[in-house]
Protein backbone atom coordinates (compact mmCIF):
# COMPACT_ATOMS: atom_id res chain seq x y z
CA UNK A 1 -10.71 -45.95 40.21
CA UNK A 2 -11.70 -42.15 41.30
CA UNK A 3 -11.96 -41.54 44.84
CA UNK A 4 -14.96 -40.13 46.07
CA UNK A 5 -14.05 -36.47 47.25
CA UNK A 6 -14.17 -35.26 50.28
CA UNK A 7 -16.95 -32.50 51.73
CA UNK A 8 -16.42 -30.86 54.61
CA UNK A 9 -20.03 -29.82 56.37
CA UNK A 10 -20.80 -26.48 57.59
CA UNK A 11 -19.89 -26.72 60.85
CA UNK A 12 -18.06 -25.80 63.89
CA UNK A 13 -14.66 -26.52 63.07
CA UNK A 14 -13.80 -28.68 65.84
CA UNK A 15 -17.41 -31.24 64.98
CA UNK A 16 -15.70 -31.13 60.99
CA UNK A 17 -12.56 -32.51 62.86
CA UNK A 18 -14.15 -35.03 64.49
CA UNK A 19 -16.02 -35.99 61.75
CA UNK A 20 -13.29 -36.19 58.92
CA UNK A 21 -11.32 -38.72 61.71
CA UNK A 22 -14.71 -40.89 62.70
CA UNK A 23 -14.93 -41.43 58.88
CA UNK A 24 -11.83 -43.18 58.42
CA UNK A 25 -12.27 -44.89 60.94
CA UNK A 26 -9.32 -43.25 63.48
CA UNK A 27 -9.02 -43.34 67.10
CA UNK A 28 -7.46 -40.07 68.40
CA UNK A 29 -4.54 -41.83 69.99
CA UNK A 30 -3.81 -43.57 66.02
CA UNK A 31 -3.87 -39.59 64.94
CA UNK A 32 -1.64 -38.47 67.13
CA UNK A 33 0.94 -41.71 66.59
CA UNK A 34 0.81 -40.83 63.39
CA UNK A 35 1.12 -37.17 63.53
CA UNK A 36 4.27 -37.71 65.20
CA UNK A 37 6.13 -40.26 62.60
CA UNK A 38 4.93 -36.83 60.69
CA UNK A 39 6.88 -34.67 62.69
CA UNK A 40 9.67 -36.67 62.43
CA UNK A 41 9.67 -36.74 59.13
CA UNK A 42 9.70 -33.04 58.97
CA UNK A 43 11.87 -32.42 61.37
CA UNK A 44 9.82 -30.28 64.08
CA UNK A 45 7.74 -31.45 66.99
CA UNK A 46 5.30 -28.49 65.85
CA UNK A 47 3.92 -30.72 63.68
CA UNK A 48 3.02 -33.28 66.24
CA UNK A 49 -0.62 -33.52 68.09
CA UNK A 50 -0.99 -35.28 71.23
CA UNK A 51 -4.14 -37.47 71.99
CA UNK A 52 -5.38 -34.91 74.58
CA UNK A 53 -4.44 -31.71 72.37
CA UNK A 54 -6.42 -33.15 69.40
CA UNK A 55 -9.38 -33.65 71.81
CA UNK A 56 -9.26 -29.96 72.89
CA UNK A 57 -9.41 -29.27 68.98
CA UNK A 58 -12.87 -31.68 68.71
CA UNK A 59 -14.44 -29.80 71.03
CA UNK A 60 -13.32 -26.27 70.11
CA UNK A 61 -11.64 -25.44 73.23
CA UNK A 62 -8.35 -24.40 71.01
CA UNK A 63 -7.49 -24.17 67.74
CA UNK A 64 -4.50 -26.09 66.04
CA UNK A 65 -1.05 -23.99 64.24
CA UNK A 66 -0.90 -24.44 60.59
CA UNK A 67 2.11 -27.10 61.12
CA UNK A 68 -0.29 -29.18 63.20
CA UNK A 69 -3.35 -28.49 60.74
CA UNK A 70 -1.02 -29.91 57.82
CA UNK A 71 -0.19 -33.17 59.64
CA UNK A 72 -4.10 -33.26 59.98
CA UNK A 73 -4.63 -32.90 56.77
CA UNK A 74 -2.38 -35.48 55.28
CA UNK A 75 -3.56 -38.26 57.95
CA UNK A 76 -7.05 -37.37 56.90
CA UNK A 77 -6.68 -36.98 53.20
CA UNK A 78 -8.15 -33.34 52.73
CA UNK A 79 -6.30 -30.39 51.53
CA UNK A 80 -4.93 -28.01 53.76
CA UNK A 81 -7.03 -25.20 52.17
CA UNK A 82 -10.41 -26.98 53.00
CA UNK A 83 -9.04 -27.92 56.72
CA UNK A 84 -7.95 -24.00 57.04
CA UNK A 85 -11.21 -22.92 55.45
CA UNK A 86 -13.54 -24.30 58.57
CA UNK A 87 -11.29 -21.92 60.72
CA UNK A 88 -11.07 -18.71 58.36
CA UNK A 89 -13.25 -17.26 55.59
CA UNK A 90 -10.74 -17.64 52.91
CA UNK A 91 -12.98 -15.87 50.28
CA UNK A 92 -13.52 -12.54 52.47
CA UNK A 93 -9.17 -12.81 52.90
CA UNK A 94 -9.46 -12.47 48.86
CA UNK A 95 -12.34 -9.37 48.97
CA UNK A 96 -10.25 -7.43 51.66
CA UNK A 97 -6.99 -7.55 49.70
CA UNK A 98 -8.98 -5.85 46.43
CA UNK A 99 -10.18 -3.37 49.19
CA UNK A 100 -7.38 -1.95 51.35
CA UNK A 101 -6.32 0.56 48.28
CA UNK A 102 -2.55 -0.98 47.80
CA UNK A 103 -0.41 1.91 46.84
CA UNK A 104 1.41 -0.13 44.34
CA UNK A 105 1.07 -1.76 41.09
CA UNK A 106 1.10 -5.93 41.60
CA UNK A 107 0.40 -8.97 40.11
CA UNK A 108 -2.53 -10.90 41.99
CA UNK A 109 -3.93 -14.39 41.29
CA UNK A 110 -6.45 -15.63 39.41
CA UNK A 111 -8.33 -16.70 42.83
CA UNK A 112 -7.80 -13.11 44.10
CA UNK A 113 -9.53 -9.89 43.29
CA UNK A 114 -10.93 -11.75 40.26
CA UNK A 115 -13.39 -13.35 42.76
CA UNK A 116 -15.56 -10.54 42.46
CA UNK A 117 -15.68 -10.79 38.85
CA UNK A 118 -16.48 -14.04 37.86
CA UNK A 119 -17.27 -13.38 34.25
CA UNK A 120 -13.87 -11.59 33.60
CA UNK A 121 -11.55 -14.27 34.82
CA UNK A 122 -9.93 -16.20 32.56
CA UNK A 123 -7.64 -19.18 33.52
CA UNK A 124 -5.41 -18.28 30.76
CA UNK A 125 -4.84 -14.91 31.44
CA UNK A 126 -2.73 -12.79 34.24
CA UNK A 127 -3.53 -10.28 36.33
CA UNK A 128 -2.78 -7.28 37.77
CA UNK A 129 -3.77 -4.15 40.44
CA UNK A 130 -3.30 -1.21 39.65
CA UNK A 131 -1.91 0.46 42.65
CA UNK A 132 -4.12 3.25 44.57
CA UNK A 133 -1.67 5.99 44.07
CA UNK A 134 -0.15 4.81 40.59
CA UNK A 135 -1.73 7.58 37.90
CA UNK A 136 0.73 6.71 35.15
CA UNK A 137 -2.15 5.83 32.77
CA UNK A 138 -5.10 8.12 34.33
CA UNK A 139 -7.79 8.64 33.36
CA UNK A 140 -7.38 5.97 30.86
CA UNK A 141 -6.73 3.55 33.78
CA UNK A 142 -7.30 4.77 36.89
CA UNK A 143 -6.12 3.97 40.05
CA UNK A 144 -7.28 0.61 42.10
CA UNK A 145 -8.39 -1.10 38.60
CA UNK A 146 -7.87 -4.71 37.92
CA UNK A 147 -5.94 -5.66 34.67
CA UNK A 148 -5.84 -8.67 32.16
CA UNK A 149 -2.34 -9.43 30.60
CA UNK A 150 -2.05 -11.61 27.79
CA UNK A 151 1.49 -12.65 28.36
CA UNK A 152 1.67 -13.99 24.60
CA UNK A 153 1.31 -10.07 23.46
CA UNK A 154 4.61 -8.07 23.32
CA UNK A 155 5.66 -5.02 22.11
CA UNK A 156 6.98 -4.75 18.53
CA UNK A 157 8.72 -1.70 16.91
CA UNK A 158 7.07 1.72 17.34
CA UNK A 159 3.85 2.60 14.78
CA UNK A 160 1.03 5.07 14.51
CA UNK A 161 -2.13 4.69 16.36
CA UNK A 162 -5.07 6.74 15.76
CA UNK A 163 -6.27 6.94 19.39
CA UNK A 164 -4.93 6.37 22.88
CA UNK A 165 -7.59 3.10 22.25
CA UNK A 166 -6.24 1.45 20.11
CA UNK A 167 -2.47 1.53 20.95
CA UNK A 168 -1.35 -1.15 23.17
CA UNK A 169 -0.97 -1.08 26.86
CA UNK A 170 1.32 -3.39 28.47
CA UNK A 171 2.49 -4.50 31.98
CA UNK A 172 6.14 -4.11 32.80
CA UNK A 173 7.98 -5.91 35.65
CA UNK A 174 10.85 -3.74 36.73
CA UNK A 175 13.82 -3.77 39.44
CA UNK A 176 11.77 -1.63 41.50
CA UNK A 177 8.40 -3.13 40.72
CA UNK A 178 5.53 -3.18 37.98
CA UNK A 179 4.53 -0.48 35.78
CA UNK A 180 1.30 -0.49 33.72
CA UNK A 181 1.68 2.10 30.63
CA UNK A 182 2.34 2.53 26.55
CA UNK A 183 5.53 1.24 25.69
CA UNK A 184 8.47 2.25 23.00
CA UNK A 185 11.09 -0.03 22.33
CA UNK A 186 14.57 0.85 21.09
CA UNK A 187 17.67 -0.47 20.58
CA UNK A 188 18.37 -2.71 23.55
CA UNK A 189 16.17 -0.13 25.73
CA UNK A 190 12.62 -0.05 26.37
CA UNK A 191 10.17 3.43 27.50
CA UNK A 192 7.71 3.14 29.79
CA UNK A 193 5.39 5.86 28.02
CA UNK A 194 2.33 7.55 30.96
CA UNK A 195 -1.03 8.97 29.65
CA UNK A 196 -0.55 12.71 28.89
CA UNK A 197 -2.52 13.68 31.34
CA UNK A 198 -0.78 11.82 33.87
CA UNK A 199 1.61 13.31 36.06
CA UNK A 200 4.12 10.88 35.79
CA UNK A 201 6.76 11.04 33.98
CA UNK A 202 8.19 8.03 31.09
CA UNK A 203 10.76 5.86 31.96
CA UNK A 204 13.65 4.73 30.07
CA UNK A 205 14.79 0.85 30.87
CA UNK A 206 17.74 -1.30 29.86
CA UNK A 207 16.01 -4.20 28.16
CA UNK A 208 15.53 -6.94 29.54
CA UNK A 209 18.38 -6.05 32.12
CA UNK A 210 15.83 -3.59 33.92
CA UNK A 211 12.66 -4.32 32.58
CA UNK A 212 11.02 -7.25 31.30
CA UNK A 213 7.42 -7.64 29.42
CA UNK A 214 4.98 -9.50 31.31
CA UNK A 215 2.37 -9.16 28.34
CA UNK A 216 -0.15 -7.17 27.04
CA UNK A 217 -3.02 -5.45 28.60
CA UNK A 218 -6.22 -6.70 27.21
CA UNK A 219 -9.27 -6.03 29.62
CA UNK A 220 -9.44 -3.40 32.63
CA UNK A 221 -12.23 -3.54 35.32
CA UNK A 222 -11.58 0.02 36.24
CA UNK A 223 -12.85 2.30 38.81
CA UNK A 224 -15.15 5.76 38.86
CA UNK A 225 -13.99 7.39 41.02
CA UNK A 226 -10.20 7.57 42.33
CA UNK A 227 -10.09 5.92 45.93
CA UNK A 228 -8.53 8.13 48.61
């Protein structure tokens, strides 16, 4: 039998509390018995809420820590994210990491900066930022872009390509972090290749001692202009 999921109203978090423990029918000294067999079982009294601290929460005169927020949300059956989400925008968290200009290359979630771009996320696909002052593949990809990988793609020995279009792209996860570029591979050694007009310079990696192949590039959201 599915259980009917639970929806938090837009509120003020401390009324979404209250309501989420009135509809299972909870007494706020019951809560905070069984917030501490919770702490016990964890092993901290952080994760313990007294009857007059979770009345302070109802009526938004504090706000709980995440340990005490978790013991809230397993007593009242809703994930942590949803509890957290009355307190913080968690989408705007997601925007503002896309828009602070990282200086280096990452891999981000799904959820992440592919939250404002809906119609290029694909659940089967990784991704990555490129970094804000990473110009190994400018002007083909510039700087602050957001990448697909195809992780099932790899390199395979070196061939002609009649355009910097049409030869492959991958991202590279290295000792010191991730590198976006063309790739050569060679006997147990693999080159991290830059766009010419780049002015990086190629790498040469032990491989897969120093350098391993996350997959292949296959879609770039890329940027205008250079942010700076």
């Amino acid at each position: 039998m599915l259980r009917p999921q639970v929806v938090i109203e837009p509120t003020l978090p401390g009324q979404s509390l209250r309501l989420l423990r009135k509809r299972r029918g909870l007494t706020t000294r019951r809560v905070a018995e069984w917030s501490r067999a919770i702490a016990l079982e964890r092993g901290s009294p952080e994760f313990s809420l007294s009857h007059t601290r979770l009345v302070q929460l109802e009526n938004g005169r504090s706000a709980p820590s995440i340990q005490k927020l978790f013991s809230l949300s397993v007593i009242y059956g809703v994930a942590l994210g949803e509890l957290l989400g009355t307190y913080l925008n968690l989408d705007s968290a997601r925007r503002l990491h896309g828009s602070l200009g990282l200086p280096d290359t990452h891999l981000v979630s799904g959820d992440d900066d592919c939250s404002l771009l809906e119609h290029f996320h694909d659940a089967r696909h990784r991704y990555g930022l490129i970094g804000s002052e990473d110009h190994t593949m400018d002007p083909l990809i510039r700087p602050g872009s957001l990448v697909q990988i195809d992780e099932s793609e790899k390199p395979s020995c070196s061939r002609m390509w009649r355009n910097e279009f049409e030869r492959p792209v991958y991202f590279l996860e290295t000792r010191g972090g991730y590198v976006c570029s063309w790739c050569d591979l060679g006997p147990g050694q693999i080159i991290s290749l830059p766009h010419p007009l780049s002015p990086c310079r190629a790498h040469t990696f032990a491989h897969p001692r120093e350098a391993e192949v996350i997959g292949r590039v296959t879609a770039v959201a890329g940027r205008i202009s250079v942010p700076g």
